[in-house]
C-alpha atoms as a PDB file:
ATOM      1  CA  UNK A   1      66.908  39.600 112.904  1.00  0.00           C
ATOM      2  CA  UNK A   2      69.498  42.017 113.607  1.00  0.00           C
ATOM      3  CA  UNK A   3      70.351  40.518 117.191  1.00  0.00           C
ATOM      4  CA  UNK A   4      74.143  39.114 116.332  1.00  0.00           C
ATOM      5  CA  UNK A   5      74.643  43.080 115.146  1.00  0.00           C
ATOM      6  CA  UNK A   6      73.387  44.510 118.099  1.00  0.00           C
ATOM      7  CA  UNK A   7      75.400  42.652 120.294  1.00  0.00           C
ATOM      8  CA  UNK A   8      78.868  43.152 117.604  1.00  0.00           C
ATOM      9  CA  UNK A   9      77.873  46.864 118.654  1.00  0.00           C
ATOM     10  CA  UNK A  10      78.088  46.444 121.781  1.00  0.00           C
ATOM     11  CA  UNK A  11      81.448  44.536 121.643  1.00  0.00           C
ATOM     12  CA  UNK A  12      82.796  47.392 119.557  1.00  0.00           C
ATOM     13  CA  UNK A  13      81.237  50.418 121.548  1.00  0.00           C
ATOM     14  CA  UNK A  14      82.859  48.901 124.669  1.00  0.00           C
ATOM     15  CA  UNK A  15      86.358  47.988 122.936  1.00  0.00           C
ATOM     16  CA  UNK A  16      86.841  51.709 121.692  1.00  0.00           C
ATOM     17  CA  UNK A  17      85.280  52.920 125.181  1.00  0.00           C
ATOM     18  CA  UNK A  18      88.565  50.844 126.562  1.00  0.00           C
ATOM     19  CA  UNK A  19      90.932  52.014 124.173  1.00  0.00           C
ATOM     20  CA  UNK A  20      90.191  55.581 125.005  1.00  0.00           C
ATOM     21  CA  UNK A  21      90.426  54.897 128.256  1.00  0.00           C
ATOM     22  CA  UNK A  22      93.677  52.802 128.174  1.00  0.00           C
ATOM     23  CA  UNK A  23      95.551  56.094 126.090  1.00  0.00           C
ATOM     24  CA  UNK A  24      93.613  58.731 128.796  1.00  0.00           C
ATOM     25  CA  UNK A  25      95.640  56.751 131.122  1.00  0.00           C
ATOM     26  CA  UNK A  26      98.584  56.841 129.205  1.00  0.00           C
ATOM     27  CA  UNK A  27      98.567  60.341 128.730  1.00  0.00           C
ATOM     28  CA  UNK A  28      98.025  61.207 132.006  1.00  0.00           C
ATOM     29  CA  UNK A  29     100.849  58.922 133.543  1.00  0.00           C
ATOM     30  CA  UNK A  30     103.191  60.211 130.899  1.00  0.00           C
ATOM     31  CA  UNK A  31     102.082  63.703 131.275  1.00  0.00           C
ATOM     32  CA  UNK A  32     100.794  64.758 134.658  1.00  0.00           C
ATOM     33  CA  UNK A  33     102.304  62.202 137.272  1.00  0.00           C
ATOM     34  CA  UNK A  34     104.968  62.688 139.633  1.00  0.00           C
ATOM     35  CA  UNK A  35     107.366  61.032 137.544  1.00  0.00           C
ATOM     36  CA  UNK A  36     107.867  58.343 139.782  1.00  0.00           C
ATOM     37  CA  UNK A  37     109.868  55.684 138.148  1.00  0.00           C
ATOM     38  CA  UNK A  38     107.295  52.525 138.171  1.00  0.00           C
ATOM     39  CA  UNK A  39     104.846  55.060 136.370  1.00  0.00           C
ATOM     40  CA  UNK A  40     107.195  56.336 133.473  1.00  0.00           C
ATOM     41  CA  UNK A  41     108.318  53.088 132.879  1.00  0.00           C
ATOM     42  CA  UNK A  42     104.453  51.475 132.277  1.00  0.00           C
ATOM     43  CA  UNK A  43     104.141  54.742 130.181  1.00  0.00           C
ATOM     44  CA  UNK A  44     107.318  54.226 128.212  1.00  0.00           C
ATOM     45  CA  UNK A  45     105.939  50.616 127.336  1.00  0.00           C
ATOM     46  CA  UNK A  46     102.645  51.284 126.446  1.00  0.00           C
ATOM     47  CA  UNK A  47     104.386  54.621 124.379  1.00  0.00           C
ATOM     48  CA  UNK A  48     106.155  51.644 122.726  1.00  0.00           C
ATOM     49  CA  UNK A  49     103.182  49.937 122.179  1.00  0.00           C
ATOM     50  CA  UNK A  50     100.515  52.342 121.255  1.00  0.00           C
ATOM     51  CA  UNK A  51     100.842  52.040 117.259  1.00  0.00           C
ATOM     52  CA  UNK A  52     100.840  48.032 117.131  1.00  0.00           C
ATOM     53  CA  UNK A  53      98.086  47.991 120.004  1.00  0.00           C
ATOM     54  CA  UNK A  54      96.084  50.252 117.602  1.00  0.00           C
ATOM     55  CA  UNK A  55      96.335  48.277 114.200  1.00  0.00           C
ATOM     56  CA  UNK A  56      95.744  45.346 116.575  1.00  0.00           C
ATOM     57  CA  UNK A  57      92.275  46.525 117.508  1.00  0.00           C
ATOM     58  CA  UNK A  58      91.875  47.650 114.301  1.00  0.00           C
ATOM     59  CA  UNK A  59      92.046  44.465 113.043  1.00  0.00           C
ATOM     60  CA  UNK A  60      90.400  42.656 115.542  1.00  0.00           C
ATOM     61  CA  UNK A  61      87.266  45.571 115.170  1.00  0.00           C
ATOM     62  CA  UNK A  62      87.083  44.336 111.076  1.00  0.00           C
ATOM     63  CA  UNK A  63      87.302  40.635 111.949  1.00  0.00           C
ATOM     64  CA  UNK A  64      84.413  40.541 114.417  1.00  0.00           C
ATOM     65  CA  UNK A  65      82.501  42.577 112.343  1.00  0.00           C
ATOM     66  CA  UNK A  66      82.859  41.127 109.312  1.00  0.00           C
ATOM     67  CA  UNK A  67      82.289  37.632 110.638  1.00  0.00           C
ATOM     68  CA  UNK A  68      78.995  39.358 112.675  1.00  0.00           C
ATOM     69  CA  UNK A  69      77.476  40.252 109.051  1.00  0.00           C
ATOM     70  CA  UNK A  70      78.293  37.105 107.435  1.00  0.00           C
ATOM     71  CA  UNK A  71      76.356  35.150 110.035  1.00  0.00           C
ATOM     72  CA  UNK A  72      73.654  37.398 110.111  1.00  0.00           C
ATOM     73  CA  UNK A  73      73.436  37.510 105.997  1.00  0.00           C
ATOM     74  CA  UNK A  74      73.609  33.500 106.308  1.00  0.00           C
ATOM     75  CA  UNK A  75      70.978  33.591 108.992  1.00  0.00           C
ATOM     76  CA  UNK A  76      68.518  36.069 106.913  1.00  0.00           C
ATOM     77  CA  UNK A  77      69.362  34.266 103.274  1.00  0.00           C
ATOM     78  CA  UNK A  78      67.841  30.473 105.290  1.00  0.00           C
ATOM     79  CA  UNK A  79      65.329  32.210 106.833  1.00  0.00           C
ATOM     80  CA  UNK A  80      64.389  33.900 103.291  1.00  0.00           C
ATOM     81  CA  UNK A  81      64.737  30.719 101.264  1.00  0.00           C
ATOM     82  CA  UNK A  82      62.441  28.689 103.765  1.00  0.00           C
ATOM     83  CA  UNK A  83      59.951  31.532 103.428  1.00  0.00           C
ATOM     84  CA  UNK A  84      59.978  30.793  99.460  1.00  0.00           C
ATOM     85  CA  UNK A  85      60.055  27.390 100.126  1.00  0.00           C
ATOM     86  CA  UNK A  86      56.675  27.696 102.080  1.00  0.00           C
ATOM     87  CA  UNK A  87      55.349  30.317  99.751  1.00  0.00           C
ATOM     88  CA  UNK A  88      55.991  27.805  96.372  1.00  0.00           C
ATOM     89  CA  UNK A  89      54.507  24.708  98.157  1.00  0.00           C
ATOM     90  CA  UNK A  90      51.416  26.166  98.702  1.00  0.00           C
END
């Protein structure tokens, strides 16, 4: 029943698991690199970028999810009223 949640999970588990990863990055090309110049300028744009790329996953996290429970709700509610269907024919 809950299949289309499990899998949203998933999707979400491994979207933070790359976020985290993407700003461990970050932090340590910003931080603990040589300073070579390619490096602090990919850190300097993703520094730029950090807050939007944030509220963009953000969002994106509450979209998927909230379109993973309405299909599952829809999904259980036609199973349910088939079931009553079945239940008041007999």
């Amino acid at each position: 029943m809950f299949r289309i949640l499990r899998y949203c999970y998933s999707f979400v588990v491994a979207g933070l698991i790359g976020m985290l990863a993407g700003m461990v990055g970050q932090i340590y090309i910003y931080e603990f690199s040589d300073r070579n110049a390619v490096l602090m300028q990919a850190a300097s744009v993703f520094n730029e970028l950090d807050e939007l790329s944030f509220m963009v996953v953000l969002v994106a996290t509450a979209v998927l999810l909230y379109f993973c429970i309405v299909i599952e709700y829809r999904r259980w509610s036609r199973i349910n009223q088939n079931d009553e269907k079945i239940v008041r024919e007999d």
